[in-house]
C-alpha atoms as a PDB file:
ATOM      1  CA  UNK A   1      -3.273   9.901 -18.496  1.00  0.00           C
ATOM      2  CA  UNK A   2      -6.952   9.422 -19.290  1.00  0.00           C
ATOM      3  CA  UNK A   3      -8.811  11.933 -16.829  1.00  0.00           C
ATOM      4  CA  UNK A   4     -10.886   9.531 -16.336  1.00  0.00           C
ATOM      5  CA  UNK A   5      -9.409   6.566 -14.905  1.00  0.00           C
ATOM      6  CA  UNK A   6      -9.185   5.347 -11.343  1.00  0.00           C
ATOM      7  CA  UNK A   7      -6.133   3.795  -9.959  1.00  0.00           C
ATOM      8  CA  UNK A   8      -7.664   1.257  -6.977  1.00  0.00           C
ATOM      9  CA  UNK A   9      -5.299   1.001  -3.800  1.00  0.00           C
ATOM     10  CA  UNK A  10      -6.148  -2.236  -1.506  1.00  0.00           C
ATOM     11  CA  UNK A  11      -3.792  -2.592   1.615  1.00  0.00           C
ATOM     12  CA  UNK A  12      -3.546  -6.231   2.157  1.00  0.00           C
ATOM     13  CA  UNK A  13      -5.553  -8.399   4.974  1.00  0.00           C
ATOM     14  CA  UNK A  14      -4.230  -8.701   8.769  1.00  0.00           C
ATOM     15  CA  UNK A  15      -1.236 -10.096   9.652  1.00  0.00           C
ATOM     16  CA  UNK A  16      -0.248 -11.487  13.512  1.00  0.00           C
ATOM     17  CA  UNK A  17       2.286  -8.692  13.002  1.00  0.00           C
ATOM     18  CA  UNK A  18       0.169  -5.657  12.005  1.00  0.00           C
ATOM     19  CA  UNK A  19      -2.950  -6.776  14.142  1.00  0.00           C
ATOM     20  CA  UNK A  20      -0.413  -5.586  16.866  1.00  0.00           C
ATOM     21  CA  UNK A  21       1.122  -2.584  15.485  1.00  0.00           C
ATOM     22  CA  UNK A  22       4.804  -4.302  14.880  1.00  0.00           C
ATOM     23  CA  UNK A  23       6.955  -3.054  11.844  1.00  0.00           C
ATOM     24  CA  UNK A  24       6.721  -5.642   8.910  1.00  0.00           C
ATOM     25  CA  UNK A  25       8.721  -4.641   5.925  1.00  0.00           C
ATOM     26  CA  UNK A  26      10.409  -7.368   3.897  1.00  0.00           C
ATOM     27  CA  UNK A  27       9.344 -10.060   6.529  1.00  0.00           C
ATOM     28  CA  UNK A  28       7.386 -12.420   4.611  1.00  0.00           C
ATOM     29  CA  UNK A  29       4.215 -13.388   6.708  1.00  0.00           C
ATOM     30  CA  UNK A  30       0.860 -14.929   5.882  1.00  0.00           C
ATOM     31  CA  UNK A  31      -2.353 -13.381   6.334  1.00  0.00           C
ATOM     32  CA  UNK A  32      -4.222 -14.240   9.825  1.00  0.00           C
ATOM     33  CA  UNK A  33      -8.202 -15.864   9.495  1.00  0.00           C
ATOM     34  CA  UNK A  34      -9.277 -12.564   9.781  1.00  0.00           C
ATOM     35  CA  UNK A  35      -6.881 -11.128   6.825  1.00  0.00           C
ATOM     36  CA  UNK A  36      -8.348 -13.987   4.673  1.00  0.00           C
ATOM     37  CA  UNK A  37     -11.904 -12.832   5.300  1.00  0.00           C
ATOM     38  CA  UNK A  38     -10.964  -9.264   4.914  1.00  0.00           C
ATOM     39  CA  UNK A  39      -9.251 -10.108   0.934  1.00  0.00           C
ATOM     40  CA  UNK A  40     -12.849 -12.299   0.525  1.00  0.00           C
ATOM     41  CA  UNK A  41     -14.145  -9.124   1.421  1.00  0.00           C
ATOM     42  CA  UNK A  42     -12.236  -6.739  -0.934  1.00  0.00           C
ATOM     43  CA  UNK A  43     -13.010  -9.159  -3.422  1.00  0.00           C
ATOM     44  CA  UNK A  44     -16.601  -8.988  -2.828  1.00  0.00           C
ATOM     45  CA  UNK A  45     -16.531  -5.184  -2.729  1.00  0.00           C
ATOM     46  CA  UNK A  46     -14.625  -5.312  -6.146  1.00  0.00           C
ATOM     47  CA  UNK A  47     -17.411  -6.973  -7.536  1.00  0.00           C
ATOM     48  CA  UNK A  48     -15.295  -8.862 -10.319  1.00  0.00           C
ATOM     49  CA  UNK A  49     -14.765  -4.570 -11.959  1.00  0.00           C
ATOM     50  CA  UNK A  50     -12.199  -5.147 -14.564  1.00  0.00           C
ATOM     51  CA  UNK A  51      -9.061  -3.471 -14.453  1.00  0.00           C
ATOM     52  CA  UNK A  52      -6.784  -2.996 -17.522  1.00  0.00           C
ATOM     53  CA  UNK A  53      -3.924  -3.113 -15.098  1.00  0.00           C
ATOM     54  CA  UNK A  54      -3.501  -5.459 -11.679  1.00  0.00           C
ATOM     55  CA  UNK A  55      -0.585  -4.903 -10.171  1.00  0.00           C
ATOM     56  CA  UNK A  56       1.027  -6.990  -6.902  1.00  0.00           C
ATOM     57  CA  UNK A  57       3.976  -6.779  -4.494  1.00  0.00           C
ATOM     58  CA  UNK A  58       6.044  -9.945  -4.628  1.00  0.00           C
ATOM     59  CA  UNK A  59       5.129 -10.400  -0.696  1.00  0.00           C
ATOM     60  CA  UNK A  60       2.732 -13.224   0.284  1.00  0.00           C
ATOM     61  CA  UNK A  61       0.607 -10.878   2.441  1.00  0.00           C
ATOM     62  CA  UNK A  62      -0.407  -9.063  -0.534  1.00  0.00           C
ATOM     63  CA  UNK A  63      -0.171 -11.407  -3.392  1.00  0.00           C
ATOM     64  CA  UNK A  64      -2.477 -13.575  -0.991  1.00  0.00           C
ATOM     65  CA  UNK A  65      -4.935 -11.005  -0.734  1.00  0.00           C
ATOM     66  CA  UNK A  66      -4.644 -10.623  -4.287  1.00  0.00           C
ATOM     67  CA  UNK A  67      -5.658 -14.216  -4.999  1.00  0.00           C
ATOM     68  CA  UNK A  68      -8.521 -14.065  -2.581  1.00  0.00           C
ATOM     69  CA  UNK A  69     -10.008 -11.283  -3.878  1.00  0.00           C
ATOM     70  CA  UNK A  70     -10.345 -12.962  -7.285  1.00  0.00           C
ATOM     71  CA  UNK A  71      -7.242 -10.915  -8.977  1.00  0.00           C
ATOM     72  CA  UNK A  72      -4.203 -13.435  -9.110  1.00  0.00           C
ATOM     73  CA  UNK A  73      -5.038 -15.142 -12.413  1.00  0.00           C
ATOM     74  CA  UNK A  74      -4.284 -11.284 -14.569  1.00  0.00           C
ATOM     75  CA  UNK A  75      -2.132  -9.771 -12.102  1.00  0.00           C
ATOM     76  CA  UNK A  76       1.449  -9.119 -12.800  1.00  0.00           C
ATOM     77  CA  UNK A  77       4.421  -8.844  -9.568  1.00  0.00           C
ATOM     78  CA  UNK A  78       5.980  -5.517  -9.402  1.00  0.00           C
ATOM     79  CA  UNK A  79       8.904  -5.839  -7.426  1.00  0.00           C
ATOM     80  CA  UNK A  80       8.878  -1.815  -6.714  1.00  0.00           C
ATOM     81  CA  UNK A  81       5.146  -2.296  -4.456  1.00  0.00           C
ATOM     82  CA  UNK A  82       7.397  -4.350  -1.663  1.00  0.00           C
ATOM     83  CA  UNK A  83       6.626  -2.586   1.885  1.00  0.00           C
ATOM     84  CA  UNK A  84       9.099   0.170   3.313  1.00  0.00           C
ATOM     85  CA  UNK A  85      12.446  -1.462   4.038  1.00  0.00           C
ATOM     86  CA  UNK A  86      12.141  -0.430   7.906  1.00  0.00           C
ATOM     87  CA  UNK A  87      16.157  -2.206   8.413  1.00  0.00           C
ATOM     88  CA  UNK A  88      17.009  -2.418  12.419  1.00  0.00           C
ATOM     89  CA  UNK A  89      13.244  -1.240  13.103  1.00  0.00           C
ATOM     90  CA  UNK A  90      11.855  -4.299  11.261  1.00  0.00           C
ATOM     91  CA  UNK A  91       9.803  -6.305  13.484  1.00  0.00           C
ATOM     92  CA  UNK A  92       9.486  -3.688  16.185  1.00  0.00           C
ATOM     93  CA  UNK A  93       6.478  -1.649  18.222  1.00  0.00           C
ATOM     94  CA  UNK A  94       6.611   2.379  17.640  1.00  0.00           C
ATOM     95  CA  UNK A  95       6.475   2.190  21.685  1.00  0.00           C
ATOM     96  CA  UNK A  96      10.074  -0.122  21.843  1.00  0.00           C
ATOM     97  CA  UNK A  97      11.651   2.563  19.248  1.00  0.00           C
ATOM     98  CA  UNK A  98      10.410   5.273  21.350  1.00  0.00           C
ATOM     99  CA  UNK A  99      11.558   4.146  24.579  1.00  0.00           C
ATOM    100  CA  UNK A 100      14.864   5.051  22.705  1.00  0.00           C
ATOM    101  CA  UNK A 101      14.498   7.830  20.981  1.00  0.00           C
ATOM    102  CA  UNK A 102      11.234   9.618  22.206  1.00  0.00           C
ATOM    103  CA  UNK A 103       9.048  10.986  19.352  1.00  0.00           C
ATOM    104  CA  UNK A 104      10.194   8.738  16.567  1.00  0.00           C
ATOM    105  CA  UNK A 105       8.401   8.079  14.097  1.00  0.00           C
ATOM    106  CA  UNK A 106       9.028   6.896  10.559  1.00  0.00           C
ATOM    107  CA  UNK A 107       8.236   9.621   8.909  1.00  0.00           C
ATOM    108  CA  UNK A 108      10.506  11.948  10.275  1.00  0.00           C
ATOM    109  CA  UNK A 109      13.081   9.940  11.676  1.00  0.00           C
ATOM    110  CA  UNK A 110      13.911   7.358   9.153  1.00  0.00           C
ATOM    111  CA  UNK A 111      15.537   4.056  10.531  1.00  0.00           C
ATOM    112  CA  UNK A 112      19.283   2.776  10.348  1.00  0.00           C
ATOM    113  CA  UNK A 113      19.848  -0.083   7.755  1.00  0.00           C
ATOM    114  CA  UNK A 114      16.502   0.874   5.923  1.00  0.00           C
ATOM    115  CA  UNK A 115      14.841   2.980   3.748  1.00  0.00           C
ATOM    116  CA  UNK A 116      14.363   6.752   3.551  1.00  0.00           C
ATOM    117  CA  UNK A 117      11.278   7.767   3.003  1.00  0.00           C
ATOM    118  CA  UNK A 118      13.027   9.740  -0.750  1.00  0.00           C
ATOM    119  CA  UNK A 119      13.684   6.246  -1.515  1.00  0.00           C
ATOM    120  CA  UNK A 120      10.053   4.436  -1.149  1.00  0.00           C
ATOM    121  CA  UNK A 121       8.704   7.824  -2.851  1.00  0.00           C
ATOM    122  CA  UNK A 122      11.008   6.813  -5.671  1.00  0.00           C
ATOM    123  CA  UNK A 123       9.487   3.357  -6.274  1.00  0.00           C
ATOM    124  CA  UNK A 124       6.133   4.780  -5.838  1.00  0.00           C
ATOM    125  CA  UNK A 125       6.494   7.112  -8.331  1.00  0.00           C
ATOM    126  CA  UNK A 126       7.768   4.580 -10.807  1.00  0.00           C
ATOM    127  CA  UNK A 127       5.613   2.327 -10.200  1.00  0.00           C
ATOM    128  CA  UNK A 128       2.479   5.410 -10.997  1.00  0.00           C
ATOM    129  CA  UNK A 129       4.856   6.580 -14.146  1.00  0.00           C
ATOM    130  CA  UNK A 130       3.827   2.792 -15.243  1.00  0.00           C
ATOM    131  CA  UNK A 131       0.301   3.078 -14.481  1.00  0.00           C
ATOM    132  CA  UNK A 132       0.329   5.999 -16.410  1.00  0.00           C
ATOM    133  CA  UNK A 133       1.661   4.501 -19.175  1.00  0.00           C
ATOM    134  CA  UNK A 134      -0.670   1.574 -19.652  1.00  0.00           C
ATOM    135  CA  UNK A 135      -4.346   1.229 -20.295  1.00  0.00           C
ATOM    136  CA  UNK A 136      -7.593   1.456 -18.383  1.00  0.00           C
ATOM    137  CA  UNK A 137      -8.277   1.776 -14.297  1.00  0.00           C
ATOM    138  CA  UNK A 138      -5.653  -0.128 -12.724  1.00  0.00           C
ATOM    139  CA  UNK A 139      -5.496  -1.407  -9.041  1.00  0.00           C
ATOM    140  CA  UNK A 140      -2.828  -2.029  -6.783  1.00  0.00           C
ATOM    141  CA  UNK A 141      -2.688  -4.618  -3.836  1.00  0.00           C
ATOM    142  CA  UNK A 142       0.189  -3.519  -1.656  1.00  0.00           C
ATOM    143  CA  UNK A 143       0.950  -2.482   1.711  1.00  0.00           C
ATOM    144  CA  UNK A 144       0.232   0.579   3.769  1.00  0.00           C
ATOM    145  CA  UNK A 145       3.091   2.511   4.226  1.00  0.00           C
ATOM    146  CA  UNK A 146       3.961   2.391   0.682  1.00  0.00           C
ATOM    147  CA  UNK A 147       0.334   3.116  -0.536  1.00  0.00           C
ATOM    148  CA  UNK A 148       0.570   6.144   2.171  1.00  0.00           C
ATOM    149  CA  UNK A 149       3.435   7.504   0.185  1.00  0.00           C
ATOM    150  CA  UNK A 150       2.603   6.700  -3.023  1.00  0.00           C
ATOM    151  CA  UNK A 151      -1.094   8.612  -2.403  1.00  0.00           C
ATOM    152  CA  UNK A 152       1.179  11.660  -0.945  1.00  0.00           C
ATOM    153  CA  UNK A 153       2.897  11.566  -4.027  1.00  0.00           C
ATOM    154  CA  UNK A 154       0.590  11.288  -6.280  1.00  0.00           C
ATOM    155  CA  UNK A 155      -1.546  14.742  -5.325  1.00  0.00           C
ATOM    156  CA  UNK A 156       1.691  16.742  -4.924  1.00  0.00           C
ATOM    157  CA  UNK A 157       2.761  16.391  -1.108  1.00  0.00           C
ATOM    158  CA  UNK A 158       5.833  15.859  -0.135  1.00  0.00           C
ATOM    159  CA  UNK A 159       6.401  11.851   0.438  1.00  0.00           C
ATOM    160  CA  UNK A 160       6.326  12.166   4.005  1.00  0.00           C
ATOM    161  CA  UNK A 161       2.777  13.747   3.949  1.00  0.00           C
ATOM    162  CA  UNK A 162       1.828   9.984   3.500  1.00  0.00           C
ATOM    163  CA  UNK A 163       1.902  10.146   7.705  1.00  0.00           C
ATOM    164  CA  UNK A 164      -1.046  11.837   7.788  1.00  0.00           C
ATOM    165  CA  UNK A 165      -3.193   9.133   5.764  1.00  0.00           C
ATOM    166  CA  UNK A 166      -4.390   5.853   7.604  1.00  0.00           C
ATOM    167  CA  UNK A 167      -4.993   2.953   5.685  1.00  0.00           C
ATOM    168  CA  UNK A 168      -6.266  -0.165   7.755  1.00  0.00           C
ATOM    169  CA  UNK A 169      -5.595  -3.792   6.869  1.00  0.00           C
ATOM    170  CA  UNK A 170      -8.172  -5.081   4.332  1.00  0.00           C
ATOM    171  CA  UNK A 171      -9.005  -1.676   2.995  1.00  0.00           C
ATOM    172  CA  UNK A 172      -9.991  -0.061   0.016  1.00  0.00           C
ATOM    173  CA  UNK A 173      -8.687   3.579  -1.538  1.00  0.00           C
ATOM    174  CA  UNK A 174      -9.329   5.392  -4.679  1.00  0.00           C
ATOM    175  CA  UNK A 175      -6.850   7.945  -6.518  1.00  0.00           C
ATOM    176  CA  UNK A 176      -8.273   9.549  -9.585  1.00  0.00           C
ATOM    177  CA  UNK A 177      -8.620  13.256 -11.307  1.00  0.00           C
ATOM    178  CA  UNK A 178     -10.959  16.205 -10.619  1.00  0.00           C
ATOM    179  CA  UNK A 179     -10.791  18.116 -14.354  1.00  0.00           C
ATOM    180  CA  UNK A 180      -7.389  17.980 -13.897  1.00  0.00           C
ATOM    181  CA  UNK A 181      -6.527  17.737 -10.493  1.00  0.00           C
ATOM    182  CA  UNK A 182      -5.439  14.597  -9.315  1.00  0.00           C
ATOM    183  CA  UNK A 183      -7.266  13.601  -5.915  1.00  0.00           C
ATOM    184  CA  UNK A 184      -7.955  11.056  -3.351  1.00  0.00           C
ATOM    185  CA  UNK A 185     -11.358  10.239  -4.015  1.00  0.00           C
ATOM    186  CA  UNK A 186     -12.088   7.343  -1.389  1.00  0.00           C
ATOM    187  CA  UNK A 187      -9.504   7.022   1.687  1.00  0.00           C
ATOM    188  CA  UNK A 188      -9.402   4.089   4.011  1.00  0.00           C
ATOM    189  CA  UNK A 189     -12.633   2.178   2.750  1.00  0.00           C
ATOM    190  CA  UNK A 190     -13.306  -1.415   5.193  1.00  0.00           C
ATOM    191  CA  UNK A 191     -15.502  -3.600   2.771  1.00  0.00           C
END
């Protein structure tokens, strides 16, 4: 890969769901107001930058921010960017999960009927060995567990690492090279 190119993370807009801190995995729900103006934002940020690659997880969350931000008409669903399967958890506060098993969290405990966190690292990394293999700075609208793990992945921590990065709704990272060191070179940016 070109040590030069970028590779653009955006964590889609609010939801109801994440405003409150509730588990939304494969649960299909639309952006709030706010996650609207925060895409229009994004987009505004982006500044129309061309991208040889736009890529999109099939959920509406992100595809919407997608679209808002002025991206939908060149980018291409990647079925692999779909959020952390989080399987009985889906749905649920950290605080309800807790109240039965104290200290959970995903990242070390995993969840029954989902996802381990191997698994998401898997998709993450295909979906980068395909970024790789195409042309020009690409950018990714996704959601934030997944971009966690993928950004873990791609400097060389172990997936779970991804627990130490934030990423708010609406926001704006940056992956590239230094020589030939692969970084994070923005984390976490609100438009």
């Amino acid at each position: 890969m070109d040590r030069a190119r970028e590779i653009w993370l955006v964590r889609h807009g609010e939801t109801a769901w994440s405003r409150i801190g509730k588990h939304t995995g494969r649960s299909d729900i639309p952006l709030t107001e706010e996650g609207e103006r925060q895409a229009r934002a994004v987009g505004a940020y982006l500044g129309g930058r061309r991208f040889g690659q736009v890529l999109v997880s099939p959920l509406r969350r992100a595809r919407h921010t997608c679209e808002l931000a002025g991206y939908a008409p060149v980018a291409r669903v990647v079925p692999e960017l779909v959020e952390w399967d989080y399987g009985a958890y889906e749905r649920r506060l950290t605080s309800e999960v807790r109240a039965e098993i104290p200290g959970w969290t995903i990242w070390t405990h995993g969840v029954p009927g989902g996802e381990a966190v191997d698994e998401v690292a898997a998709r993450a990394r295909r979906v980068m060995a395909s970024v790789e293999a195409g042309e020009g700075d690409a950018v990714i609208f996704a959601h934030g567990h997944l971009l966690r793990v993928l950004a873990a992945c791609w400097v060389g921590l172990p997936p779970a690492a991804g627990g130490l990065l934030s990423i708010g709704p609406g926001s704006v990272s940056v992956l590239g090279f230094e020589t030939e060191r692969r970084v994070v070179r923005r984390w976490n940016l609100q438009p």
